[in-house]
PDB file of N, CA and C in Angstrom:
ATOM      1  N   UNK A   1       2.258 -17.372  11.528  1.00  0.00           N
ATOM      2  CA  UNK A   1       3.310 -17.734  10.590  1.00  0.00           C
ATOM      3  C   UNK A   1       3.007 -17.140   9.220  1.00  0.00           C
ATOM      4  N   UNK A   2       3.924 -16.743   8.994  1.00  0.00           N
ATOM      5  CA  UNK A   2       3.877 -15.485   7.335  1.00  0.00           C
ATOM      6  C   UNK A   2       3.793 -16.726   6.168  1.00  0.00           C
ATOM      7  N   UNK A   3       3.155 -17.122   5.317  1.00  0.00           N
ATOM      8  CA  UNK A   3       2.957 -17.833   4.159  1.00  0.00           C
ATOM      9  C   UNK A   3       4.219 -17.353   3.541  1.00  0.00           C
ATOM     10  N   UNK A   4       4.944 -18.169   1.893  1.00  0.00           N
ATOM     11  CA  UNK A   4       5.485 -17.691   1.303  1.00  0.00           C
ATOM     12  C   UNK A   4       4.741 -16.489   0.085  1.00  0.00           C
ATOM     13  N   UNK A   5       3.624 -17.294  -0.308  1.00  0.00           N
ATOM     14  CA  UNK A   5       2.442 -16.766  -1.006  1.00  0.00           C
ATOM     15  C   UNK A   5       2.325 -15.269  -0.395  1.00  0.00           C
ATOM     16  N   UNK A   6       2.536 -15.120   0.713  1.00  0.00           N
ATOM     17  CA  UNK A   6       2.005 -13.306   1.339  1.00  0.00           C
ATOM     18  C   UNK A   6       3.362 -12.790   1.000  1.00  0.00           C
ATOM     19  N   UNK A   7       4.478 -13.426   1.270  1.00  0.00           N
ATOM     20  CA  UNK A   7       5.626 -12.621   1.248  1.00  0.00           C
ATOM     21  C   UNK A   7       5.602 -12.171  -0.181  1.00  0.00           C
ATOM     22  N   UNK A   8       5.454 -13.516  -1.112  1.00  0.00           N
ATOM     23  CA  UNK A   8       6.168 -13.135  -2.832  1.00  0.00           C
ATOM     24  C   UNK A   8       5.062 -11.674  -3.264  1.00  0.00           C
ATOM     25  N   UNK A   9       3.874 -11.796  -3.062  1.00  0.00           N
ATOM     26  CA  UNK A   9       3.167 -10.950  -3.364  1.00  0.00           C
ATOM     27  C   UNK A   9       3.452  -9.763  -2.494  1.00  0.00           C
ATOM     28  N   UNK A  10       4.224  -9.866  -1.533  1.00  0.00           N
ATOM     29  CA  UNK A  10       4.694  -7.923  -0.601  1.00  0.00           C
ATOM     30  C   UNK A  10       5.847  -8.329  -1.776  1.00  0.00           C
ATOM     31  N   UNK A  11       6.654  -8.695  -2.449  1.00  0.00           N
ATOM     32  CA  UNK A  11       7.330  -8.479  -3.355  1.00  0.00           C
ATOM     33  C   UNK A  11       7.310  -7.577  -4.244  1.00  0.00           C
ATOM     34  N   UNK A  12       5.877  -8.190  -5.199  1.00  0.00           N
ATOM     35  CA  UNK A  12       5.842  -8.115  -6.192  1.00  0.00           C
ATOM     36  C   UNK A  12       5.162  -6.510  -6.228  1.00  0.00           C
ATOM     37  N   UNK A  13       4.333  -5.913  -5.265  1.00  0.00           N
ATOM     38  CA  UNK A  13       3.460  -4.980  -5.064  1.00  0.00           C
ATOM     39  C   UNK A  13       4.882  -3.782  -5.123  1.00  0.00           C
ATOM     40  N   UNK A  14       5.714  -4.432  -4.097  1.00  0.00           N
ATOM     41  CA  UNK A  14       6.846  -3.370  -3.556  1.00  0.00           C
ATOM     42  C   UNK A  14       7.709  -3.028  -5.006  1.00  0.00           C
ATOM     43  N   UNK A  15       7.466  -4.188  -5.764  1.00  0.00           N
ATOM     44  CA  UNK A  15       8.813  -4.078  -7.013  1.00  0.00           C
ATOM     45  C   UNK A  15       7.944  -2.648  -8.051  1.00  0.00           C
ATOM     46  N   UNK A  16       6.311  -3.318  -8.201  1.00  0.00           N
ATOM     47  CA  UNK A  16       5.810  -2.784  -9.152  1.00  0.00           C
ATOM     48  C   UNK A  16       5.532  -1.859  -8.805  1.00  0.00           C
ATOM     49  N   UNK A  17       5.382  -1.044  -7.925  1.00  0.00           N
ATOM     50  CA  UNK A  17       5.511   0.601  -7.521  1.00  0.00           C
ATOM     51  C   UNK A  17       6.448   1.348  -7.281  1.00  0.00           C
ATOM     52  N   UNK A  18       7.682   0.579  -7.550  1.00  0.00           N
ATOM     53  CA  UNK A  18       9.393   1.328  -7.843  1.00  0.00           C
ATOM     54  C   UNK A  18       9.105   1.299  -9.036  1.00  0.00           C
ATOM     55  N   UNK A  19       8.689   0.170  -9.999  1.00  0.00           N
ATOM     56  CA  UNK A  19       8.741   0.551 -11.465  1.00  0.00           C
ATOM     57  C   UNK A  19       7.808   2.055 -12.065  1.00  0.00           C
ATOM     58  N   UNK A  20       6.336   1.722 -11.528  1.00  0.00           N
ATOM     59  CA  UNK A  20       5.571   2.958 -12.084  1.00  0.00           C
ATOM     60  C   UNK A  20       5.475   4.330 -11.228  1.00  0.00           C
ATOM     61  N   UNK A  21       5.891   3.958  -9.796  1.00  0.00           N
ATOM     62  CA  UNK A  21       6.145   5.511  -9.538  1.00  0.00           C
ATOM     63  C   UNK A  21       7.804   6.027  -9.248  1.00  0.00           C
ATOM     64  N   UNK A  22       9.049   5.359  -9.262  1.00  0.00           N
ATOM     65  CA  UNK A  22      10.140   5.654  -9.068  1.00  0.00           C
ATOM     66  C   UNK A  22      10.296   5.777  -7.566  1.00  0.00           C
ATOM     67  N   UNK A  23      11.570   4.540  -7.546  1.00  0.00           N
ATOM     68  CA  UNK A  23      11.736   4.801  -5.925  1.00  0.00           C
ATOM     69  C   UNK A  23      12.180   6.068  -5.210  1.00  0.00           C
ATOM     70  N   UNK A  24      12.510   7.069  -5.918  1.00  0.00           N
ATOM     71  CA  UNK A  24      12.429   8.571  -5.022  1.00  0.00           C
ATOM     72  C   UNK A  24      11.039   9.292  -4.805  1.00  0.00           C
ATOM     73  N   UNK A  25       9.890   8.649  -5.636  1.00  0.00           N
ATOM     74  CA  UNK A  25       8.682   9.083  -5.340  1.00  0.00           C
ATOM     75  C   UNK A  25       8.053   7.910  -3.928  1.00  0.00           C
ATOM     76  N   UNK A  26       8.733   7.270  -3.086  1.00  0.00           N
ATOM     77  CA  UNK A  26       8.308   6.535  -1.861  1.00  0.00           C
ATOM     78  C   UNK A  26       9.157   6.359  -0.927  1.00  0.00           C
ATOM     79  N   UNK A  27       8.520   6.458  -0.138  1.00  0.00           N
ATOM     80  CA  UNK A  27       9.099   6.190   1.297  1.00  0.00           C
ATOM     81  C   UNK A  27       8.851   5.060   2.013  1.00  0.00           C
ATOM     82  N   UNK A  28       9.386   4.092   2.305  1.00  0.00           N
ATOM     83  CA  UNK A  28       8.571   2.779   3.124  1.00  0.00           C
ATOM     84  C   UNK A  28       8.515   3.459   4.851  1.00  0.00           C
ATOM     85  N   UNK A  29       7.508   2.443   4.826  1.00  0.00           N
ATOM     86  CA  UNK A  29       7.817   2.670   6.143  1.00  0.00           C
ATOM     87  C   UNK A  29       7.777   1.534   7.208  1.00  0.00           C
ATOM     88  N   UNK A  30       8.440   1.242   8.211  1.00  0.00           N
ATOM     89  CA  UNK A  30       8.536  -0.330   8.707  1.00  0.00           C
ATOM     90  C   UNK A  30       9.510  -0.488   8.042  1.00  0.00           C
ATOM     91  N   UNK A  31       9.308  -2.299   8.131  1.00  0.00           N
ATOM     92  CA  UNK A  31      10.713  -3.395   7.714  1.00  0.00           C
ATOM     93  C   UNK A  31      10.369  -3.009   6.103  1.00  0.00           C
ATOM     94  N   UNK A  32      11.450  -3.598   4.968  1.00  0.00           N
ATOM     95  CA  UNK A  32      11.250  -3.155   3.947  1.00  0.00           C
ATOM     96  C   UNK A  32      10.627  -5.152   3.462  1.00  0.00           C
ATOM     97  N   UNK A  33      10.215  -5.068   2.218  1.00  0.00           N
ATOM     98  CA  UNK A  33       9.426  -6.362   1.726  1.00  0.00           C
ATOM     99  C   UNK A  33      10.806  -7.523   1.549  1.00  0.00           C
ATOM    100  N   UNK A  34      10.526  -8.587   2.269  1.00  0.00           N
ATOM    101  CA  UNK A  34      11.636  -9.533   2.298  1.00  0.00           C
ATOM    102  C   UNK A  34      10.896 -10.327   3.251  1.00  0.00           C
ATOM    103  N   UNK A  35      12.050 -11.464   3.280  1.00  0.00           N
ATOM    104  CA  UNK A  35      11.659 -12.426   4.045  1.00  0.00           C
ATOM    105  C   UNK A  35      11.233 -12.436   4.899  1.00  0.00           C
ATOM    106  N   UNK A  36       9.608 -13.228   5.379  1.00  0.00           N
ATOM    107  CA  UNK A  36       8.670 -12.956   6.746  1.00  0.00           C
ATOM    108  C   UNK A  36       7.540 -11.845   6.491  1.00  0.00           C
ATOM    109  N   UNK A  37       7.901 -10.996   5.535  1.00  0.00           N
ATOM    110  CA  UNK A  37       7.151  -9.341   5.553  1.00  0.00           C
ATOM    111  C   UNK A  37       5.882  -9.781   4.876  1.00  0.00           C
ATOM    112  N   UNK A  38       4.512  -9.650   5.357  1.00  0.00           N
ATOM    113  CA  UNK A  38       3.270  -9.736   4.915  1.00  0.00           C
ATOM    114  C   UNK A  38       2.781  -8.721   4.619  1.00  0.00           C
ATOM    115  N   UNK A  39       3.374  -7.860   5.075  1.00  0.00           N
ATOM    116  CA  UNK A  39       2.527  -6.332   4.980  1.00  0.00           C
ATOM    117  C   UNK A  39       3.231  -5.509   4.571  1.00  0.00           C
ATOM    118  N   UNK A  40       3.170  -4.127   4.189  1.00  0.00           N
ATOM    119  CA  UNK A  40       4.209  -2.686   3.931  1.00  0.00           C
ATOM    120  C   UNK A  40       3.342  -1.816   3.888  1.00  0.00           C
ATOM    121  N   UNK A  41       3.908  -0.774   4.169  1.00  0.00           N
ATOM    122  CA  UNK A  41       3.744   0.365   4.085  1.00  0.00           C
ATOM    123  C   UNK A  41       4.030   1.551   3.754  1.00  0.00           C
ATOM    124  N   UNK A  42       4.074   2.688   3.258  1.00  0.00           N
ATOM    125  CA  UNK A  42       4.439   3.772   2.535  1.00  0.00           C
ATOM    126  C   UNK A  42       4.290   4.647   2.624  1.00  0.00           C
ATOM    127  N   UNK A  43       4.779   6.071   1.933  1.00  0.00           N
ATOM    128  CA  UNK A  43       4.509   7.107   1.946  1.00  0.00           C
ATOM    129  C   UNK A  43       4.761   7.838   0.256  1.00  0.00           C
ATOM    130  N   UNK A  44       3.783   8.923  -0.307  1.00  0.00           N
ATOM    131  CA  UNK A  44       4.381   9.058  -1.231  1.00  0.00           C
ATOM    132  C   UNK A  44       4.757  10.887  -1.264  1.00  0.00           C
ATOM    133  N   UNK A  45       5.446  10.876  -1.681  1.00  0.00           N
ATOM    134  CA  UNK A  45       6.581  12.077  -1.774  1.00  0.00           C
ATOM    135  C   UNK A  45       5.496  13.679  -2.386  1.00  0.00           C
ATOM    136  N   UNK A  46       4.393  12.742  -3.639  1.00  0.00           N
ATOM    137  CA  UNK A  46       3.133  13.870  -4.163  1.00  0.00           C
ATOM    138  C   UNK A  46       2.415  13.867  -3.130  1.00  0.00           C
ATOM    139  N   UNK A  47       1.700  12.530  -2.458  1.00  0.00           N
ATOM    140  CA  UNK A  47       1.180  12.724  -1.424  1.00  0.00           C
ATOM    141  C   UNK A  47       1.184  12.493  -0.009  1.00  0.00           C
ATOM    142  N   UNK A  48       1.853  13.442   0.713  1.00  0.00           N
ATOM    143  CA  UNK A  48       2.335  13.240   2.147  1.00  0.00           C
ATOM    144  C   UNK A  48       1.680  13.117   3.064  1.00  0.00           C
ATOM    145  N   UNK A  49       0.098  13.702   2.529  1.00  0.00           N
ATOM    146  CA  UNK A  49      -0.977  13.894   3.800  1.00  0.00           C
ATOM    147  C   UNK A  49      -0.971  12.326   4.046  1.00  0.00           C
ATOM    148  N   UNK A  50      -0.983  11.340   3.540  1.00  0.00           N
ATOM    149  CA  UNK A  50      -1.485   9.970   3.563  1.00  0.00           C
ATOM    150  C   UNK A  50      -0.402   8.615   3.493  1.00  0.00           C
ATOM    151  N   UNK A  51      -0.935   7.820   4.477  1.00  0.00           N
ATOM    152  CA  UNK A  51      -0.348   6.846   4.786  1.00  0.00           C
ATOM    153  C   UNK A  51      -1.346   5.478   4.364  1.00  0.00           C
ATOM    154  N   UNK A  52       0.236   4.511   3.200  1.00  0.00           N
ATOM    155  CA  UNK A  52      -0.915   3.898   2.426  1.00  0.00           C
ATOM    156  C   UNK A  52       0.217   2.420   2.925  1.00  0.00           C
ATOM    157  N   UNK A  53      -1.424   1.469   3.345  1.00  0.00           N
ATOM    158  CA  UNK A  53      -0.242  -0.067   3.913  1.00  0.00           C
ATOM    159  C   UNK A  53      -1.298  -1.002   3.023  1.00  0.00           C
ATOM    160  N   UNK A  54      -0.615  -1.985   3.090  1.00  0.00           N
ATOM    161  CA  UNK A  54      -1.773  -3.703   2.679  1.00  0.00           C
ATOM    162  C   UNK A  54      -0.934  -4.706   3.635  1.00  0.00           C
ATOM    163  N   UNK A  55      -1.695  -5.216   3.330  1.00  0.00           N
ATOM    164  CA  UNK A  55      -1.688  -6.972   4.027  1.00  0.00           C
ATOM    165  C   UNK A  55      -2.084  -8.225   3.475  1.00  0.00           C
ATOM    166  N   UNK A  56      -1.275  -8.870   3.395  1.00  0.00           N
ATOM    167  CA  UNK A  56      -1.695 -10.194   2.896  1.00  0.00           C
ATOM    168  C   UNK A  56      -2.613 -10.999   3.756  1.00  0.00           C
ATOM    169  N   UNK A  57      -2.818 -11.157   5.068  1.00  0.00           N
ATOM    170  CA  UNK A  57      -2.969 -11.703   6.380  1.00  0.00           C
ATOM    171  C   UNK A  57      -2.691 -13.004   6.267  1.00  0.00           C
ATOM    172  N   UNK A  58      -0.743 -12.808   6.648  1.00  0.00           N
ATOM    173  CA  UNK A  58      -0.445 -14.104   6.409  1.00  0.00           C
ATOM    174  C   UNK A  58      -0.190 -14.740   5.551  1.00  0.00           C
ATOM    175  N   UNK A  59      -0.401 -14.241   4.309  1.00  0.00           N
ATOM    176  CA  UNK A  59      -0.682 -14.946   2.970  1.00  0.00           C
ATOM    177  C   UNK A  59      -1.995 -16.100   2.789  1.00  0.00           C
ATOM    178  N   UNK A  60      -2.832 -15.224   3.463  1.00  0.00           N
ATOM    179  CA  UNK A  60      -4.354 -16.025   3.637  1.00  0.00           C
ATOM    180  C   UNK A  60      -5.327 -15.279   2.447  1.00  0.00           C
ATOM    181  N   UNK A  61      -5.141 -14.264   2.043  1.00  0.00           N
ATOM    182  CA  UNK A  61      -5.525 -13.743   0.652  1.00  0.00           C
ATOM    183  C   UNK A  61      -4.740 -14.409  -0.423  1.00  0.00           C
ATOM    184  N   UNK A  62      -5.504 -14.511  -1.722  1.00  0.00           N
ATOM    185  CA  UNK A  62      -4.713 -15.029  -3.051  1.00  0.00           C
ATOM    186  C   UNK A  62      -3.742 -14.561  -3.171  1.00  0.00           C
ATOM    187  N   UNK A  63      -2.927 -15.323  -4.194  1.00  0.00           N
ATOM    188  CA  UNK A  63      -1.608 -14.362  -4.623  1.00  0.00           C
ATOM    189  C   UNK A  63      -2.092 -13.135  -5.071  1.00  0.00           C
ATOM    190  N   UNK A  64      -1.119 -12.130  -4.755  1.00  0.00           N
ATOM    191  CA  UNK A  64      -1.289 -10.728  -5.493  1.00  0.00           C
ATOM    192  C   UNK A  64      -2.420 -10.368  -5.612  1.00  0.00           C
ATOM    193  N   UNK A  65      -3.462 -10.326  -3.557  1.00  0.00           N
ATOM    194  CA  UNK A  65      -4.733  -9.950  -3.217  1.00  0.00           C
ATOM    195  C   UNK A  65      -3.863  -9.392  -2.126  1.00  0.00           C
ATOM    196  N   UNK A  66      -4.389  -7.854  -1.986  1.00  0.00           N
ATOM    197  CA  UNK A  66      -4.093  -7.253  -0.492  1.00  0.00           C
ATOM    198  C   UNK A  66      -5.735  -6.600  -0.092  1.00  0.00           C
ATOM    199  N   UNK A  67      -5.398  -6.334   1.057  1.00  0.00           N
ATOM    200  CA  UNK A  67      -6.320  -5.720   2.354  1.00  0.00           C
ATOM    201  C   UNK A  67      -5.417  -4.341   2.039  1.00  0.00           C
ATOM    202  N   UNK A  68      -5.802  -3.566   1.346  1.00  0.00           N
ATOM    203  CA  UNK A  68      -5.453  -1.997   1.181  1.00  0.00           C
ATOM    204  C   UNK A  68      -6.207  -1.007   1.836  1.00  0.00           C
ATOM    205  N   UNK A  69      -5.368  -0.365   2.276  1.00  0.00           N
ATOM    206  CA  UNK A  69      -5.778   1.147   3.374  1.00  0.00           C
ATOM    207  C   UNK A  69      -5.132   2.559   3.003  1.00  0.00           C
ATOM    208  N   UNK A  70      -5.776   3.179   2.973  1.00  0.00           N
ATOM    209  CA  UNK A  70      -5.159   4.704   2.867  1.00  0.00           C
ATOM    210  C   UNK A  70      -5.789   5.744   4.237  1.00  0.00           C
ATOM    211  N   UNK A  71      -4.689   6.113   4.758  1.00  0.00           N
ATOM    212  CA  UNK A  71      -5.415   6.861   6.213  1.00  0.00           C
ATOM    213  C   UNK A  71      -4.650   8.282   6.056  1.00  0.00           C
ATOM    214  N   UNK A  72      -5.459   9.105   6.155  1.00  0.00           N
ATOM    215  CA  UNK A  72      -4.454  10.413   6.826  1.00  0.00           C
ATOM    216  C   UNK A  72      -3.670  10.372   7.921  1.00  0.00           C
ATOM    217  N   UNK A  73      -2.428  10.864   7.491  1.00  0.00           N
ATOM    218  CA  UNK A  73      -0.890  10.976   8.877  1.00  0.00           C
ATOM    219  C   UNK A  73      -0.654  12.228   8.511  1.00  0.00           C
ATOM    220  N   UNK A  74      -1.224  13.405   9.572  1.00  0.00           N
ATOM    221  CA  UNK A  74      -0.345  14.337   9.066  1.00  0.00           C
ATOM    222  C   UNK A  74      -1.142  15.302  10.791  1.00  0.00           C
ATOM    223  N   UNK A  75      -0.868  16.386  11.137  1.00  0.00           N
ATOM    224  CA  UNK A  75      -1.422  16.964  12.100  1.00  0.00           C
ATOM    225  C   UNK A  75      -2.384  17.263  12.066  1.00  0.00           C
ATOM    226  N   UNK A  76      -3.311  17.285  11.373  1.00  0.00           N
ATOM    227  CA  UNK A  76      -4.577  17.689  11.138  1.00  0.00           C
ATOM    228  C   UNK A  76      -5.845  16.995  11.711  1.00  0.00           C
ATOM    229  N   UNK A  77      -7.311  17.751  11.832  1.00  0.00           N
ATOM    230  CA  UNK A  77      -7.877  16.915  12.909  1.00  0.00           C
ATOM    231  C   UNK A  77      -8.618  16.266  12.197  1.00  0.00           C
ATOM    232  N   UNK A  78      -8.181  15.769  10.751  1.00  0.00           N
ATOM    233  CA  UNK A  78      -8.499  14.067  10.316  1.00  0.00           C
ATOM    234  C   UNK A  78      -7.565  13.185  10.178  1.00  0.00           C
ATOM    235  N   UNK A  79      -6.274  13.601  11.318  1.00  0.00           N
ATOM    236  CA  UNK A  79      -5.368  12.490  11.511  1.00  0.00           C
ATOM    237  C   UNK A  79      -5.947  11.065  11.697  1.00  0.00           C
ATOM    238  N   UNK A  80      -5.428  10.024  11.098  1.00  0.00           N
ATOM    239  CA  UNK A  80      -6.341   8.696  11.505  1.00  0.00           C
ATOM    240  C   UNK A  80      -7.640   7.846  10.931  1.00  0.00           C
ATOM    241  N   UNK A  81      -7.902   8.856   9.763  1.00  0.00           N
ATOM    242  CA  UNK A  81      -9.454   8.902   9.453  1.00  0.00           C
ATOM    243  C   UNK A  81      -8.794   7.969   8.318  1.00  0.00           C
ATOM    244  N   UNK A  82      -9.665   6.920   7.613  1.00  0.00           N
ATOM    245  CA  UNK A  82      -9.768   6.214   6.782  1.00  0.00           C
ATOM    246  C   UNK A  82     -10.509   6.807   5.665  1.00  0.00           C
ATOM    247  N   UNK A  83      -9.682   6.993   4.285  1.00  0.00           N
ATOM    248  CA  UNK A  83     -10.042   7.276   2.863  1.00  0.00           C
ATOM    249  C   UNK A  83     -10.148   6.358   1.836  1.00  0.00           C
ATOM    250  N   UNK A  84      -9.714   4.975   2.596  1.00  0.00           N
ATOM    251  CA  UNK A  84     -10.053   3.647   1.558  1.00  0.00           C
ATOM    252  C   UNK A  84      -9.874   2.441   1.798  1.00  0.00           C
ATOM    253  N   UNK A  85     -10.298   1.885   1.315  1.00  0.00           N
ATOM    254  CA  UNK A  85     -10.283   0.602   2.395  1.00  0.00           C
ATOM    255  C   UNK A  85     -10.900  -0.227   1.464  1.00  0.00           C
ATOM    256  N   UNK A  86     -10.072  -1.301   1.189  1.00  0.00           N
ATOM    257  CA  UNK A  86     -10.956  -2.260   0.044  1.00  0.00           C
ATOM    258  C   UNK A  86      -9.623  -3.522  -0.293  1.00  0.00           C
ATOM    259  N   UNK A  87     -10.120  -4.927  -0.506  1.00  0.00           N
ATOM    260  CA  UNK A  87      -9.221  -5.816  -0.805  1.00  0.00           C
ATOM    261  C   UNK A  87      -9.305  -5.730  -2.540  1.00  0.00           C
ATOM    262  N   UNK A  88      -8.264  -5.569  -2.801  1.00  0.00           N
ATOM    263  CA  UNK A  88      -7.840  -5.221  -4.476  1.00  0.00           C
ATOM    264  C   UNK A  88      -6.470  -6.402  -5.125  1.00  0.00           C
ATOM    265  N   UNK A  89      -6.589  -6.362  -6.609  1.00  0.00           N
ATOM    266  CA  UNK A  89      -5.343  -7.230  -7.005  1.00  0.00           C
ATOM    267  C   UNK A  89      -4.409  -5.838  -7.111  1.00  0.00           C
ATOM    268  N   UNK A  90      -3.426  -6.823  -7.678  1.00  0.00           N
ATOM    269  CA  UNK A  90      -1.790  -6.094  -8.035  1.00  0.00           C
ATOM    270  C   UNK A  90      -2.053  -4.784  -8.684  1.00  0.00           C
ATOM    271  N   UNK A  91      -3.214  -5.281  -9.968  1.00  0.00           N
ATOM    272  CA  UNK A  91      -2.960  -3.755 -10.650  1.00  0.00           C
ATOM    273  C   UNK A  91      -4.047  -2.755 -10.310  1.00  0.00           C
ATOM    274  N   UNK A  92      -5.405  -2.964 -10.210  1.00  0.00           N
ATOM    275  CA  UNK A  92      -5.808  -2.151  -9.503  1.00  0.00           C
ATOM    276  C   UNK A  92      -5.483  -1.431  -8.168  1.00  0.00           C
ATOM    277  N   UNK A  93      -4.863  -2.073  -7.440  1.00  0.00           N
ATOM    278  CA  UNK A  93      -3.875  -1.460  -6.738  1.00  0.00           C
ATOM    279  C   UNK A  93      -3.064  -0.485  -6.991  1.00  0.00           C
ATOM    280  N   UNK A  94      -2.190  -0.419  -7.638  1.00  0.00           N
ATOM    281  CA  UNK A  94      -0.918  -0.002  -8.207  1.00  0.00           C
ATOM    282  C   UNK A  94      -1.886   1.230  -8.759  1.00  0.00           C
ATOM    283  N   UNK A  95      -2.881   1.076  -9.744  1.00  0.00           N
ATOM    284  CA  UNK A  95      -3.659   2.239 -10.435  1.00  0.00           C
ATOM    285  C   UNK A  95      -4.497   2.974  -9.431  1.00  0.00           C
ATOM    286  N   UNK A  96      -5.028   2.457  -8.458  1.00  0.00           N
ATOM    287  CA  UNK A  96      -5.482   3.736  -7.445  1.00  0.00           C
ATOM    288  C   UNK A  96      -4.369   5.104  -6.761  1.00  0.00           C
ATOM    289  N   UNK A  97      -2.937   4.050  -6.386  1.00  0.00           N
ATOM    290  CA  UNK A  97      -2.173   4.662  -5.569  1.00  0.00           C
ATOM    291  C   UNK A  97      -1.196   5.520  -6.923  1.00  0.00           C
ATOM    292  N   UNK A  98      -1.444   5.347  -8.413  1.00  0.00           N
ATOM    293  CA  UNK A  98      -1.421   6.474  -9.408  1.00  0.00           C
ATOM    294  C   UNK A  98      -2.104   7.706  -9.465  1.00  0.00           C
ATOM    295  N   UNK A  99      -3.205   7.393  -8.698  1.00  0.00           N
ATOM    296  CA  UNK A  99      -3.702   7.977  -9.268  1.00  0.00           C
ATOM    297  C   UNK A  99      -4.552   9.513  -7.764  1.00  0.00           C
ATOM    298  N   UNK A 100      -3.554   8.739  -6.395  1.00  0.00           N
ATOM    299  CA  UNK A 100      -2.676   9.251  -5.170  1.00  0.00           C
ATOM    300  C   UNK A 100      -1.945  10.251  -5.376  1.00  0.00           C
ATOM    301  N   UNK A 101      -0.853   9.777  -6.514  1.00  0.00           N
ATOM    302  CA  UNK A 101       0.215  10.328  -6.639  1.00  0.00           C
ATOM    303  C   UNK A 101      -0.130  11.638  -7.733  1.00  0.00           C
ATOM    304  N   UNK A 102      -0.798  10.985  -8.196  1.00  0.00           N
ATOM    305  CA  UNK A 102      -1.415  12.643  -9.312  1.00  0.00           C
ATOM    306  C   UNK A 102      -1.994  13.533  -8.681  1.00  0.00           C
ATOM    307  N   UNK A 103      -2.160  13.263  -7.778  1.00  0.00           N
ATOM    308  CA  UNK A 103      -2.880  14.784  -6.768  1.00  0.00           C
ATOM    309  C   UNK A 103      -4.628  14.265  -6.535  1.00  0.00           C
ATOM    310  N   UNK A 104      -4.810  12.862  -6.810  1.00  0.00           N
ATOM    311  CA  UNK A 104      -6.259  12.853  -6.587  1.00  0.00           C
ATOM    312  C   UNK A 104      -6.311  12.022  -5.296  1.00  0.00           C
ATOM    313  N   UNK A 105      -7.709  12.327  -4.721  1.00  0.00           N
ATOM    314  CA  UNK A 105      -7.838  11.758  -3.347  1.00  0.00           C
ATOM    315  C   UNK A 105      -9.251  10.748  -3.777  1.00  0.00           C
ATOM    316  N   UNK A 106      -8.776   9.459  -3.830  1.00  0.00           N
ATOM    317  CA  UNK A 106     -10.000   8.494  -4.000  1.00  0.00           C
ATOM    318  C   UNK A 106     -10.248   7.855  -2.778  1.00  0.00           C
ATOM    319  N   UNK A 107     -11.518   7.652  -2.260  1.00  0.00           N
ATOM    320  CA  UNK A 107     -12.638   7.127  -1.327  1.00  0.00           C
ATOM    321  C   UNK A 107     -13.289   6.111  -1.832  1.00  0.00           C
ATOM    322  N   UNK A 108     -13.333   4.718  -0.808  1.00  0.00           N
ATOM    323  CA  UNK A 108     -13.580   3.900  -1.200  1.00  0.00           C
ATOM    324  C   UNK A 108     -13.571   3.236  -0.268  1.00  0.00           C
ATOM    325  N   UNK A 109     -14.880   2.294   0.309  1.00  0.00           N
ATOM    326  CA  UNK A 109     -14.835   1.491   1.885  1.00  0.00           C
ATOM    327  C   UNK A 109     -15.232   0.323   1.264  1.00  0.00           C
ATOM    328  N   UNK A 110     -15.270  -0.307   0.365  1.00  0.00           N
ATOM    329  CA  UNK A 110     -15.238  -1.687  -0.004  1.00  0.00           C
ATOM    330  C   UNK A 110     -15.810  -3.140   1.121  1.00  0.00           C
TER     331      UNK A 110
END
């Protein structure tokens, strides 16, 4: 059962990365953040090699705490491979996947 606590925070993550990167710089991917949705996922338009999701689990993390992942999706034979991996708040969040979108590739297994 999805908490409300997991949903408001796939909210708030989903709102604040239309604000600082512009929703033509993302792609969701899956259901979009709404009612039930614990998790999302994305794509960004600078960086295509990579597929970036979180999770609330459930809303069993604090408010505005995700389980963040960045994996390569693309044909290449580090399809699948994990480039980050770490439970982060709202804005450190938001400032890694800036900093995605600028052309940098950050590593991080947390």
């Amino acid at each position: 059962m999805v908490c409300a606590r997991g949903e408001e925070s796939v909210r708030r993550l989903a709102e604040a990365l239309v604000a600082r990167l512009g929703a033509n710089s993302i792609r969701w991917v899956g259901p979009p953040a709404g009612a039930g949705i614990d998790a999302i996922g994305w794509r960004l338009l600078n960086a295509p090699r990579f597929l970036f999701s979180v999770s609330t689990h459930a809303g069993q993390l604090p408010a505005d705490q995700y389980d963040f992942q960045v994996s390569v999706a693309d044909n290449s034979l580090e399809n699948g491979e994990i480039t980050f991996l770490d439970t982060l708040d709202l804005e450190s969040l938001c400032q890694i996947v800036e900093r995605f979108e600028a052309g940098e590739v950050v590593e991080r297994f947390g």
